[in-house]
C-alpha atoms as a PDB file:
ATOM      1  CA  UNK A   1     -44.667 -50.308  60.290  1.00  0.00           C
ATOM      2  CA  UNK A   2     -40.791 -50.581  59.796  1.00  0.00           C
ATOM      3  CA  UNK A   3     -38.966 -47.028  59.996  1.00  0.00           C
ATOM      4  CA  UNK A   4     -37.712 -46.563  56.687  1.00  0.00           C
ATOM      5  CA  UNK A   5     -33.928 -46.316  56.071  1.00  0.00           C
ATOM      6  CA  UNK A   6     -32.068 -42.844  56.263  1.00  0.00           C
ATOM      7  CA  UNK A   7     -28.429 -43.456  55.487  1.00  0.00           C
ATOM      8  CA  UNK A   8     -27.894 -40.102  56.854  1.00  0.00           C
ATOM      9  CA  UNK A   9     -29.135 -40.522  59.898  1.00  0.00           C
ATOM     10  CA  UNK A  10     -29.251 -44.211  60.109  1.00  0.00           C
ATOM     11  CA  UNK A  11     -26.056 -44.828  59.568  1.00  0.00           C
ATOM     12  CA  UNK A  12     -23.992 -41.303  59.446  1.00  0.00           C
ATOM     13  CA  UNK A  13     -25.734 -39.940  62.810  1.00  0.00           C
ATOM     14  CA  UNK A  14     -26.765 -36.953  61.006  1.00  0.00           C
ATOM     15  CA  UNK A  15     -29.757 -35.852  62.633  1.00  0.00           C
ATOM     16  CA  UNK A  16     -30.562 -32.363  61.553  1.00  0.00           C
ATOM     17  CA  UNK A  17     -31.473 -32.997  58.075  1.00  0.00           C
ATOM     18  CA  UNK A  18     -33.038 -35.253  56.042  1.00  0.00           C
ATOM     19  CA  UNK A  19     -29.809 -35.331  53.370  1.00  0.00           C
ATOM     20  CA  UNK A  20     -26.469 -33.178  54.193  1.00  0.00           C
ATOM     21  CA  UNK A  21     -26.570 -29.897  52.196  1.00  0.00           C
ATOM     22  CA  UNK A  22     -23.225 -29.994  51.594  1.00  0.00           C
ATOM     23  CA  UNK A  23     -19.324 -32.319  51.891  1.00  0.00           C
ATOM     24  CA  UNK A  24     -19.037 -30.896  55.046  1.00  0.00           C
ATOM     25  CA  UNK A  25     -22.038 -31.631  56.891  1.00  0.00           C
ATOM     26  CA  UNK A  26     -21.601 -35.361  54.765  1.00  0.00           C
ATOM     27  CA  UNK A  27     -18.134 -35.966  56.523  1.00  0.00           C
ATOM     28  CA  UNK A  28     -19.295 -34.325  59.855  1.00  0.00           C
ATOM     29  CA  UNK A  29     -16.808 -31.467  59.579  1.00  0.00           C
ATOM     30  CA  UNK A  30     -17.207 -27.923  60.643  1.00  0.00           C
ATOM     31  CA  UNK A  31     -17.970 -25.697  57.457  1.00  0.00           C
ATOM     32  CA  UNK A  32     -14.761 -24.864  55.826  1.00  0.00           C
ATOM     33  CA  UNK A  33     -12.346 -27.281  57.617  1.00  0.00           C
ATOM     34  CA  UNK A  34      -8.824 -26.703  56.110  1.00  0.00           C
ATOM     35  CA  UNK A  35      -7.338 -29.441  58.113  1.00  0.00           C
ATOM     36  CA  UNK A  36      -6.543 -32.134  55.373  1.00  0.00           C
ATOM     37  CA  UNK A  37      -5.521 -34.768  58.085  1.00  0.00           C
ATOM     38  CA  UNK A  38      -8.990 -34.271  59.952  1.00  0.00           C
ATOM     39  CA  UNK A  39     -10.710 -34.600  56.580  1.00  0.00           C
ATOM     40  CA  UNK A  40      -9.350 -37.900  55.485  1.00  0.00           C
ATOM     41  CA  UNK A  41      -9.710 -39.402  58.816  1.00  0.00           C
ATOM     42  CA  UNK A  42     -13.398 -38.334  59.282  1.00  0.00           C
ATOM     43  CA  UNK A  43     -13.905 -39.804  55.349  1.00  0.00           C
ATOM     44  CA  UNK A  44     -11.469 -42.861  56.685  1.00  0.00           C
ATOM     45  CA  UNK A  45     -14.356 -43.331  60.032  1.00  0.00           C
ATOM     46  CA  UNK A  46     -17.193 -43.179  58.025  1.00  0.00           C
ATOM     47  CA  UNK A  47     -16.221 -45.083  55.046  1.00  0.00           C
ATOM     48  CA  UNK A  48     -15.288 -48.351  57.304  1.00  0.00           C
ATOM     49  CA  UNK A  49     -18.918 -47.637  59.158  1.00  0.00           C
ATOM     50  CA  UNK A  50     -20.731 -48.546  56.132  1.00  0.00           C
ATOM     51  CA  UNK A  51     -18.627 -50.802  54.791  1.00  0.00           C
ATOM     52  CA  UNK A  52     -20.568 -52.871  57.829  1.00  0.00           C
ATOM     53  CA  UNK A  53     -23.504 -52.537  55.344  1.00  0.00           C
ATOM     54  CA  UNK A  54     -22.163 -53.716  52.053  1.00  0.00           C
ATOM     55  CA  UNK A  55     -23.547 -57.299  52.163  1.00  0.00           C
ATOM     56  CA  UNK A  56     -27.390 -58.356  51.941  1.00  0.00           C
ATOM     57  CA  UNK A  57     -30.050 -56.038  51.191  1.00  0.00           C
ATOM     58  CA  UNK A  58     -28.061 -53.163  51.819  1.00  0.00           C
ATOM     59  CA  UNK A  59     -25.052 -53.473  49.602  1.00  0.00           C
ATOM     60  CA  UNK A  60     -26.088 -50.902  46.533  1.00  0.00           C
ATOM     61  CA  UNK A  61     -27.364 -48.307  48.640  1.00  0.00           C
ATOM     62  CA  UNK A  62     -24.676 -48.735  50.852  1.00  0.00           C
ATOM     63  CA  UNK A  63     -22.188 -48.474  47.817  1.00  0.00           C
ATOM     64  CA  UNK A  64     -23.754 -45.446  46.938  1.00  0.00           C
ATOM     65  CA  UNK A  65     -23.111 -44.129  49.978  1.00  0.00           C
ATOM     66  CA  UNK A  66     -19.464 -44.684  49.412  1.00  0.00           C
ATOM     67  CA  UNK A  67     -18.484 -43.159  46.381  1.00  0.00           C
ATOM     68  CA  UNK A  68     -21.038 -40.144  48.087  1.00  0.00           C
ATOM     69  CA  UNK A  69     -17.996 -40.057  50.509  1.00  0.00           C
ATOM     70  CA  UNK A  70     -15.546 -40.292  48.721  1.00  0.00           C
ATOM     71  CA  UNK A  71     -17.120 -37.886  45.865  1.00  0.00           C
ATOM     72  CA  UNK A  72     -16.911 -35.155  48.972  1.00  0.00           C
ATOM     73  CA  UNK A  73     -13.158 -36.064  50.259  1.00  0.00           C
ATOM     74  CA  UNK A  74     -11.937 -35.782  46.708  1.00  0.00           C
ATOM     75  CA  UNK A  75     -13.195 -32.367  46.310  1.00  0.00           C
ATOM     76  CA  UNK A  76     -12.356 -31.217  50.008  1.00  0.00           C
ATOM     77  CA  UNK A  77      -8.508 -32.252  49.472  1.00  0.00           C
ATOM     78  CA  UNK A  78      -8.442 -30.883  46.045  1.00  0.00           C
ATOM     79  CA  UNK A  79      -7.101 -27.442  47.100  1.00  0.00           C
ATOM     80  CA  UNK A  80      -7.929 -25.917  43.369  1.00  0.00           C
ATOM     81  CA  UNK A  81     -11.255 -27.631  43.818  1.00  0.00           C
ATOM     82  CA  UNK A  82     -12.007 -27.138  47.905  1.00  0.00           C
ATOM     83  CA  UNK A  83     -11.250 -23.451  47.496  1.00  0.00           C
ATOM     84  CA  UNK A  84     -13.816 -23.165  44.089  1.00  0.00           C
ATOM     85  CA  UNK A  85     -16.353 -25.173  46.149  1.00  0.00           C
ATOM     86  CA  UNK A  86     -16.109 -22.984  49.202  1.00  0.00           C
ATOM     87  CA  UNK A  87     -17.154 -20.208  47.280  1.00  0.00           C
ATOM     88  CA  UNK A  88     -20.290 -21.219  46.361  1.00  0.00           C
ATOM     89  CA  UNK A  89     -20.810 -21.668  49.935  1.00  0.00           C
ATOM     90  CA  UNK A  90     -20.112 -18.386  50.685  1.00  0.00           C
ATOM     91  CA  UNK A  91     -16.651 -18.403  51.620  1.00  0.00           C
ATOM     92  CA  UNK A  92     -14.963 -15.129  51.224  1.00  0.00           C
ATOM     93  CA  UNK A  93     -11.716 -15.718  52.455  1.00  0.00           C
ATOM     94  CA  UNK A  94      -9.774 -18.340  53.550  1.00  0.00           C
ATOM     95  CA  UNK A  95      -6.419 -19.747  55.909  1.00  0.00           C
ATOM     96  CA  UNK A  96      -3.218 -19.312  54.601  1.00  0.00           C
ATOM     97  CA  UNK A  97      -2.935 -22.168  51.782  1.00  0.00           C
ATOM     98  CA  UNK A  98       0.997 -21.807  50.720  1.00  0.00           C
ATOM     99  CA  UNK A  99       1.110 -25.657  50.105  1.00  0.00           C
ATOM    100  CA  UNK A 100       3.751 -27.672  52.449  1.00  0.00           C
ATOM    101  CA  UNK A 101       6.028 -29.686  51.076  1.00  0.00           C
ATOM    102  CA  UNK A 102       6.580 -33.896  51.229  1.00  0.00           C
ATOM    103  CA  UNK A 103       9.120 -33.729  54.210  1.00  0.00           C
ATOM    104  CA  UNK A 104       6.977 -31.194  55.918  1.00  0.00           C
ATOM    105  CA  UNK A 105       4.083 -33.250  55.859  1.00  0.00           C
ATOM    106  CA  UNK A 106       5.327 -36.943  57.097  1.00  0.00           C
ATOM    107  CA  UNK A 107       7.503 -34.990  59.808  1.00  0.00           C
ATOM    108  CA  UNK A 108       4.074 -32.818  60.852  1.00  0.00           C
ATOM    109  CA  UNK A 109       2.490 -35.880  60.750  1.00  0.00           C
ATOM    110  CA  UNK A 110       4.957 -37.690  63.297  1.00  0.00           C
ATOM    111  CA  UNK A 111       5.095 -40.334  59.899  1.00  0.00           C
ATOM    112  CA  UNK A 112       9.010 -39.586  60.193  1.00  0.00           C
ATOM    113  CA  UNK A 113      11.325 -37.882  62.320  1.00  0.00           C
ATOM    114  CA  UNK A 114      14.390 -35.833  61.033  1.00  0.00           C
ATOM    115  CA  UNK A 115      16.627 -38.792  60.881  1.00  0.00           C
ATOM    116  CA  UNK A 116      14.756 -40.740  58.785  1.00  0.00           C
ATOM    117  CA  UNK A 117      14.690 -37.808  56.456  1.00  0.00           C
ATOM    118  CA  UNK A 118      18.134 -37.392  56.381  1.00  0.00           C
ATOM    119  CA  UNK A 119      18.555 -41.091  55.468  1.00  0.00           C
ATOM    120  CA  UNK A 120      15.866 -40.420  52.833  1.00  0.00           C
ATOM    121  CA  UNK A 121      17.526 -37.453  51.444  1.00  0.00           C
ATOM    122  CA  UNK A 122      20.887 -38.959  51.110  1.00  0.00           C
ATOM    123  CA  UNK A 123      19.484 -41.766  49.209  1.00  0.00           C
ATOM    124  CA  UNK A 124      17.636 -39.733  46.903  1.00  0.00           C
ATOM    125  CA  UNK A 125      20.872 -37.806  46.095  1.00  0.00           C
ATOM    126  CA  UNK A 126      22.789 -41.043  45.476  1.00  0.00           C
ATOM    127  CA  UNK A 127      20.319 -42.628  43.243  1.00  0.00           C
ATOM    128  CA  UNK A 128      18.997 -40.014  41.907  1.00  0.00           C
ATOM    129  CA  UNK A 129      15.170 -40.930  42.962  1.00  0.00           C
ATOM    130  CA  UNK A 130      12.823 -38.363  44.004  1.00  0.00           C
ATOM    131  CA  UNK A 131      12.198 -38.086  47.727  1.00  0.00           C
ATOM    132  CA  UNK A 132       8.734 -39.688  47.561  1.00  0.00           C
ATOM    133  CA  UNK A 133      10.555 -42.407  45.837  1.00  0.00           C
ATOM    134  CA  UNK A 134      13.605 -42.824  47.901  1.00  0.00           C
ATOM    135  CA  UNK A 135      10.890 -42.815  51.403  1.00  0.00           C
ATOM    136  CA  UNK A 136       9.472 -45.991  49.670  1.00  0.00           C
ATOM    137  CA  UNK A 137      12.382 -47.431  48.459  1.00  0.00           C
ATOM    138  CA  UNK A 138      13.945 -47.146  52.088  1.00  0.00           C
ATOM    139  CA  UNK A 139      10.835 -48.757  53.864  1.00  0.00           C
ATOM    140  CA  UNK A 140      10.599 -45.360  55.844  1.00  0.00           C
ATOM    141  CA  UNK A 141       6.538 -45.963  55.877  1.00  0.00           C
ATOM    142  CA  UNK A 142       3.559 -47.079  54.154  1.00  0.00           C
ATOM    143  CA  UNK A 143       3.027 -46.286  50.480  1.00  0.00           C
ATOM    144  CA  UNK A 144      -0.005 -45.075  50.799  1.00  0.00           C
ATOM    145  CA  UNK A 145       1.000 -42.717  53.834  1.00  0.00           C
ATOM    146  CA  UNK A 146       3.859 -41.498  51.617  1.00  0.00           C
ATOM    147  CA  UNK A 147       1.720 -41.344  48.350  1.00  0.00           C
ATOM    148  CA  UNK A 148      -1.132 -39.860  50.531  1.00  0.00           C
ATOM    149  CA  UNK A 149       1.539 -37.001  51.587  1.00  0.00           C
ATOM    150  CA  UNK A 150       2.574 -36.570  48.241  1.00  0.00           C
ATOM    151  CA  UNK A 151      -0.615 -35.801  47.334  1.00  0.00           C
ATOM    152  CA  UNK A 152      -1.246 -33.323  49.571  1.00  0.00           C
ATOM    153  CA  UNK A 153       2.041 -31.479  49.058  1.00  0.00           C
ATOM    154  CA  UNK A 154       1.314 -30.921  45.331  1.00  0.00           C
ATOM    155  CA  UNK A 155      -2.667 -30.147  45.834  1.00  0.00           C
ATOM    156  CA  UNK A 156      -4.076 -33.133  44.574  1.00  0.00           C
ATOM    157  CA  UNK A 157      -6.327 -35.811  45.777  1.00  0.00           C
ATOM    158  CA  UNK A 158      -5.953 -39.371  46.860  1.00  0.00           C
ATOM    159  CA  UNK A 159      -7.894 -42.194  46.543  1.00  0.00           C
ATOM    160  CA  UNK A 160      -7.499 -45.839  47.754  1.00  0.00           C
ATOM    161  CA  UNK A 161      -9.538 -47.649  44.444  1.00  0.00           C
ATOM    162  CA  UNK A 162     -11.054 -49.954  46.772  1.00  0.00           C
ATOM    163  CA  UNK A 163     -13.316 -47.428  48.401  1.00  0.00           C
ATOM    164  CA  UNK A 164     -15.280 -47.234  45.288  1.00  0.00           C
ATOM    165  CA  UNK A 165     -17.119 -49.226  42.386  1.00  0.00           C
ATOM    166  CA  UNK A 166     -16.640 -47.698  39.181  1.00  0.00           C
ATOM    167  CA  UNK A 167     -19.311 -47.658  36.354  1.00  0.00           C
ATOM    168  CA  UNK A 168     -18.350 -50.071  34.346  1.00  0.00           C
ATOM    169  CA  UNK A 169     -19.047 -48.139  31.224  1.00  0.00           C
ATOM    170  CA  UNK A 170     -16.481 -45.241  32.166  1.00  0.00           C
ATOM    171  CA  UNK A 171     -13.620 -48.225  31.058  1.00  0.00           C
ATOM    172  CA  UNK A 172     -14.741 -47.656  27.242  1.00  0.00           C
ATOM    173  CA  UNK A 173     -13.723 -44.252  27.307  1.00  0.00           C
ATOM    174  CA  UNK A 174     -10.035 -44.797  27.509  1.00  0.00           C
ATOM    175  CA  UNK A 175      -7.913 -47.287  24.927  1.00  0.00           C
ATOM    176  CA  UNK A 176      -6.191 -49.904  26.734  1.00  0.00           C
ATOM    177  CA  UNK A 177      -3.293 -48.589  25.281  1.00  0.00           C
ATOM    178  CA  UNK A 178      -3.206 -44.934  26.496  1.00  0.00           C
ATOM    179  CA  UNK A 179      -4.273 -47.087  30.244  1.00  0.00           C
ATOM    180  CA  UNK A 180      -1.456 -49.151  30.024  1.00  0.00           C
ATOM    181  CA  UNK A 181       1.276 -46.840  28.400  1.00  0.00           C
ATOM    182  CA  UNK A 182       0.152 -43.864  31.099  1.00  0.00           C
ATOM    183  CA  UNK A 183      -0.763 -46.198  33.915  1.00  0.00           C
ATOM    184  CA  UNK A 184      -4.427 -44.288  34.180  1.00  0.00           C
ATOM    185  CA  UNK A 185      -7.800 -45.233  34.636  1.00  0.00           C
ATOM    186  CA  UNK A 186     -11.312 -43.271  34.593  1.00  0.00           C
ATOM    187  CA  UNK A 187     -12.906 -43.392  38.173  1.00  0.00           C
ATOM    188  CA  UNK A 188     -16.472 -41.243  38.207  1.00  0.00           C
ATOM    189  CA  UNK A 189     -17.495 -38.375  36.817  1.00  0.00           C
ATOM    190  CA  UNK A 190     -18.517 -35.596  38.476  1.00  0.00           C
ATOM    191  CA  UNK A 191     -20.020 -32.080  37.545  1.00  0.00           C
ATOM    192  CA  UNK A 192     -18.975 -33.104  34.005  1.00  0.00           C
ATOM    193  CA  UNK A 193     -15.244 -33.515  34.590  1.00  0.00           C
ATOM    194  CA  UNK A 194     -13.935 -36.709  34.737  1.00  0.00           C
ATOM    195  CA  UNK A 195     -12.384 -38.301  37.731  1.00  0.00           C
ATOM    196  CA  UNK A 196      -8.713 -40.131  36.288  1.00  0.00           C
ATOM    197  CA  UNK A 197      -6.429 -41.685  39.146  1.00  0.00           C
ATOM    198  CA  UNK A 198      -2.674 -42.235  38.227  1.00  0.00           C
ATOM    199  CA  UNK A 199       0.044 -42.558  40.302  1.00  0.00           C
ATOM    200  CA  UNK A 200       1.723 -39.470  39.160  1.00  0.00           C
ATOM    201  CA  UNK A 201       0.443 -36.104  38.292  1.00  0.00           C
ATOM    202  CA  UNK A 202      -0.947 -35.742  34.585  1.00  0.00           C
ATOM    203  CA  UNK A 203       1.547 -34.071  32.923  1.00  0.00           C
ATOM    204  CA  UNK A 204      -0.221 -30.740  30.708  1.00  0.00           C
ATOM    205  CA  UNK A 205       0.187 -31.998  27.597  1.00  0.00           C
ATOM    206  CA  UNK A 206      -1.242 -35.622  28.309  1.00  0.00           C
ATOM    207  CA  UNK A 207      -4.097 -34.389  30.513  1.00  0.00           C
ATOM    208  CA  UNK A 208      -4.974 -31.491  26.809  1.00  0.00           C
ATOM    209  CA  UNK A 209      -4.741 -34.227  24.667  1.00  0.00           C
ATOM    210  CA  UNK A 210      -7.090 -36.406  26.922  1.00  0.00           C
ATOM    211  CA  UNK A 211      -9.560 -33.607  27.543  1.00  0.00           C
ATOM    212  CA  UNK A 212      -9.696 -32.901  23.471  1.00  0.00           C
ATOM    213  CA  UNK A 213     -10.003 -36.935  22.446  1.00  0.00           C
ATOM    214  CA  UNK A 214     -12.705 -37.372  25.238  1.00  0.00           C
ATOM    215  CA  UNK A 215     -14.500 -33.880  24.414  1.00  0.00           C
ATOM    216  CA  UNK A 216     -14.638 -33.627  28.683  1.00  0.00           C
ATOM    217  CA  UNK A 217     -12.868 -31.702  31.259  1.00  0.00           C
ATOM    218  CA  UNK A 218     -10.164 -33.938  33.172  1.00  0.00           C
ATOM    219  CA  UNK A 219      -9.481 -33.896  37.236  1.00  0.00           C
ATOM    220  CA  UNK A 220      -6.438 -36.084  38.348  1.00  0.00           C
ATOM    221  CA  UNK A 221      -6.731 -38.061  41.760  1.00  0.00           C
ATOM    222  CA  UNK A 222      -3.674 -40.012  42.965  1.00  0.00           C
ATOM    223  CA  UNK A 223      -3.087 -43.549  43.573  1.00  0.00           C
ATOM    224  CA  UNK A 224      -0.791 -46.344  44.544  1.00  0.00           C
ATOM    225  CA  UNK A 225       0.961 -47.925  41.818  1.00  0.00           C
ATOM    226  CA  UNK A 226      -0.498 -51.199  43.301  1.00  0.00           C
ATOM    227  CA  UNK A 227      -4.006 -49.731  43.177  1.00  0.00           C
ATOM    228  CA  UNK A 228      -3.808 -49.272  39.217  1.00  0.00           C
ATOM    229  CA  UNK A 229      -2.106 -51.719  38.203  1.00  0.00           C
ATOM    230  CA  UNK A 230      -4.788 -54.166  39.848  1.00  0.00           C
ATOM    231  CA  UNK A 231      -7.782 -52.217  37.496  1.00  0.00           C
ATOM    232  CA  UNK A 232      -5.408 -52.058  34.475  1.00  0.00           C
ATOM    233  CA  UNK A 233      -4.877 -55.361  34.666  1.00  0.00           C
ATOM    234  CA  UNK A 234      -8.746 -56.892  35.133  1.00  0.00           C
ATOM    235  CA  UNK A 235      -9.806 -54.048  32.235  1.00  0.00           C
ATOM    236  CA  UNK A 236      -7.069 -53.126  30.070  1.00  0.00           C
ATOM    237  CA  UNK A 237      -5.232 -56.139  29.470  1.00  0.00           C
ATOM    238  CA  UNK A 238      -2.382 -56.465  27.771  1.00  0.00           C
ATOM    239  CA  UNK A 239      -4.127 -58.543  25.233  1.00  0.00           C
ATOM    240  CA  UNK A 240      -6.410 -55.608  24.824  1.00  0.00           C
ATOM    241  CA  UNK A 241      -3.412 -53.015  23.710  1.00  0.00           C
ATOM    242  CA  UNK A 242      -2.223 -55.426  21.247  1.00  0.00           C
ATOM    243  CA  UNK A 243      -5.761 -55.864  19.393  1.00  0.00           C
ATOM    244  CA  UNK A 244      -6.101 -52.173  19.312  1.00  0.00           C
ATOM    245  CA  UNK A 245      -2.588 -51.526  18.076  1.00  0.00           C
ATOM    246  CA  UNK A 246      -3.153 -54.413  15.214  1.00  0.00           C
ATOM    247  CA  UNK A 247      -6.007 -53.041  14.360  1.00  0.00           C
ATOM    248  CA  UNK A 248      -4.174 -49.990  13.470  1.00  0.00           C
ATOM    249  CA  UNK A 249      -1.995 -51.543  11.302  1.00  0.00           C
ATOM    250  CA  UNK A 250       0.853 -51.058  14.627  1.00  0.00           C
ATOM    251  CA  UNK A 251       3.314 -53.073  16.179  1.00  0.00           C
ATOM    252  CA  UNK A 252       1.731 -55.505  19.593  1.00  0.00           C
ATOM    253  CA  UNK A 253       2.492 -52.936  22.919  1.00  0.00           C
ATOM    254  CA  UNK A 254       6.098 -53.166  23.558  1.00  0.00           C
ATOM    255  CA  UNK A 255       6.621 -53.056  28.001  1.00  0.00           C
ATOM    256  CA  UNK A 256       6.924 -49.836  27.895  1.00  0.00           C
ATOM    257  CA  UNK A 257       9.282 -47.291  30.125  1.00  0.00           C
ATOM    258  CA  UNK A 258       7.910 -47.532  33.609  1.00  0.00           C
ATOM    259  CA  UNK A 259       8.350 -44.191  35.652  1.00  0.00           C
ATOM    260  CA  UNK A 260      11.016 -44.435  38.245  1.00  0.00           C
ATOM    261  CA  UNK A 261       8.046 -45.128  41.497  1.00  0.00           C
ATOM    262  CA  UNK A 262       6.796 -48.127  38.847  1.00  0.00           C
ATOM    263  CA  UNK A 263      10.331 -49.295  38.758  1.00  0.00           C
ATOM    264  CA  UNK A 264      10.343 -49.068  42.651  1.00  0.00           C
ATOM    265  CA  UNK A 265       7.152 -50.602  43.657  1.00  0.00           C
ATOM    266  CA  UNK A 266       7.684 -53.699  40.482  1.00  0.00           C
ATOM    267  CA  UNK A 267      11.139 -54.415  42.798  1.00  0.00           C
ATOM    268  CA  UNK A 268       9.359 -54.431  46.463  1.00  0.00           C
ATOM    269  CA  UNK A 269       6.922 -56.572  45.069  1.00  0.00           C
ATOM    270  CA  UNK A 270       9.356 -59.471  43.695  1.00  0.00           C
ATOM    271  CA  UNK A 271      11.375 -59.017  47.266  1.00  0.00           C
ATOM    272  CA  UNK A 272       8.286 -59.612  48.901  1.00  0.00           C
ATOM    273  CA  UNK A 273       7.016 -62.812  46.438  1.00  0.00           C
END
């Protein structure tokens, strides 16, 4: 008889259990890694390992698997979240955890050495971009490397959207209006909060507002502008906003004031077209 399928150990090389007991043990990590870097590129290992499984007969288990992974990332680089979760696992204290900031990060990271900083900074001042803004707008690296960093300076998580299939019916609970006008979508949810990924931090009084329409607690995970705009655009069409506002008695959607990285990222793309 065939050996049935454990993903775990199948596929993950976890052999000591049946089913991790916790994110760690899922991203083969020692208990209470602080090492954000280490994290995302155990999650970054594993994820492309069973993407090798996501045709055929294996494709929704090995989807599950996925968002399983990413589900643990997302809380381990959530530093409110990582440091709540550690608890339960008995953590009682922990590393130092004064957040570093952008520049720290990419130069830790050997993403960009002090020169390329200093061109960064000087553009920022002249323009009057932020410095995550001004590292894009000046090519200095990848988007997602500098949105990645971003994230990490400011305690949030990131997600690449492509790592995960979202339930379809999480798309009803936002209007294609508030998607479009706040450039955010609804990812998973998880121990009843749910998962939204912007580009941008939720600012407090969008991410109240959200939490009392929806009647559910609200997480924020960060994106690439290029990441939601691709989901806004296959769900929340801009047809979509202007049925909803008519339907209100309202005006169609009007393009509304992009944030200073849309601006950014809607320029690289036409130079690059």
């Amino acid at each position: 008889m065939a050996k049935e399928l454990n993903v775990y150990r199948d596929w993950l090389g976890i052999q000591d259990v049946d089913q991790p007991t916790n994110h760690y043990q899922l991203l083969r990590l020692a208990k209470f890694d602080d090492d954000q870097e280490r994290i995302r590129r155990h999650y970054r290992k594993l994820n492309g390992h069973v993407r090798k499984y996501s045709a055929g007969d294996y494709a929704e288990v090995s989807q599950e698997l996925l968002n399983e992974l990413a589900r643990a990332m997302l809380c381990l680089t959530d530093a409110k979240r990582k440091a709540e979760y550690d608890k339960t696992l008995g953590r009682t204290s922990s590393e130092d955890d004064r957040r570093q900031s952008l520049e720290q990060i990419l130069v830790r990271n050997g993403t960009i050495d002090q020169e390329k900083l200093k061109r960064a900074k000087q553009y920022a001042e002249a323009t009057g971009f932020a410095l995550r803004d001004a590292l894009v707008q000046q090519k200095l690296a990848a988007t997602e490397t500098i949105v990645q960093a971003f994230a990490e300076s400011v305690g949030l998580p990131y997600l690449d959207l492509s790592d995960i299939t979202i339930d379809e019916s999480l798309f009803s609970k936002l209007s294609a209006v508030l998607a479009r006008r706040h450039s955010v979508i609804p990812v998973m949810i998880e121990n009843d909060q749910l998962l939204l990924a912007s580009p941008n931090p939720l600012d407090l009084q969008l991410e109240e507002d959200l939490q009392l329409r929806l009647n559910i607690s609200i997480r924020t995970v960060l994106c690439t502008p290029l990441d939601v705009n691709r989901v806004i655009n296959e769900h929340y069409p801009r047809e979509a906003a202007d049925a909803e506002l008519a339907s209100h008695g309202a005006q169609p959607e009007e393009p509304r004031e992009a944030s200073s990285f849309e601006k950014l990222w809607n320029r690289l793309k036409k130079k690059g077209n």
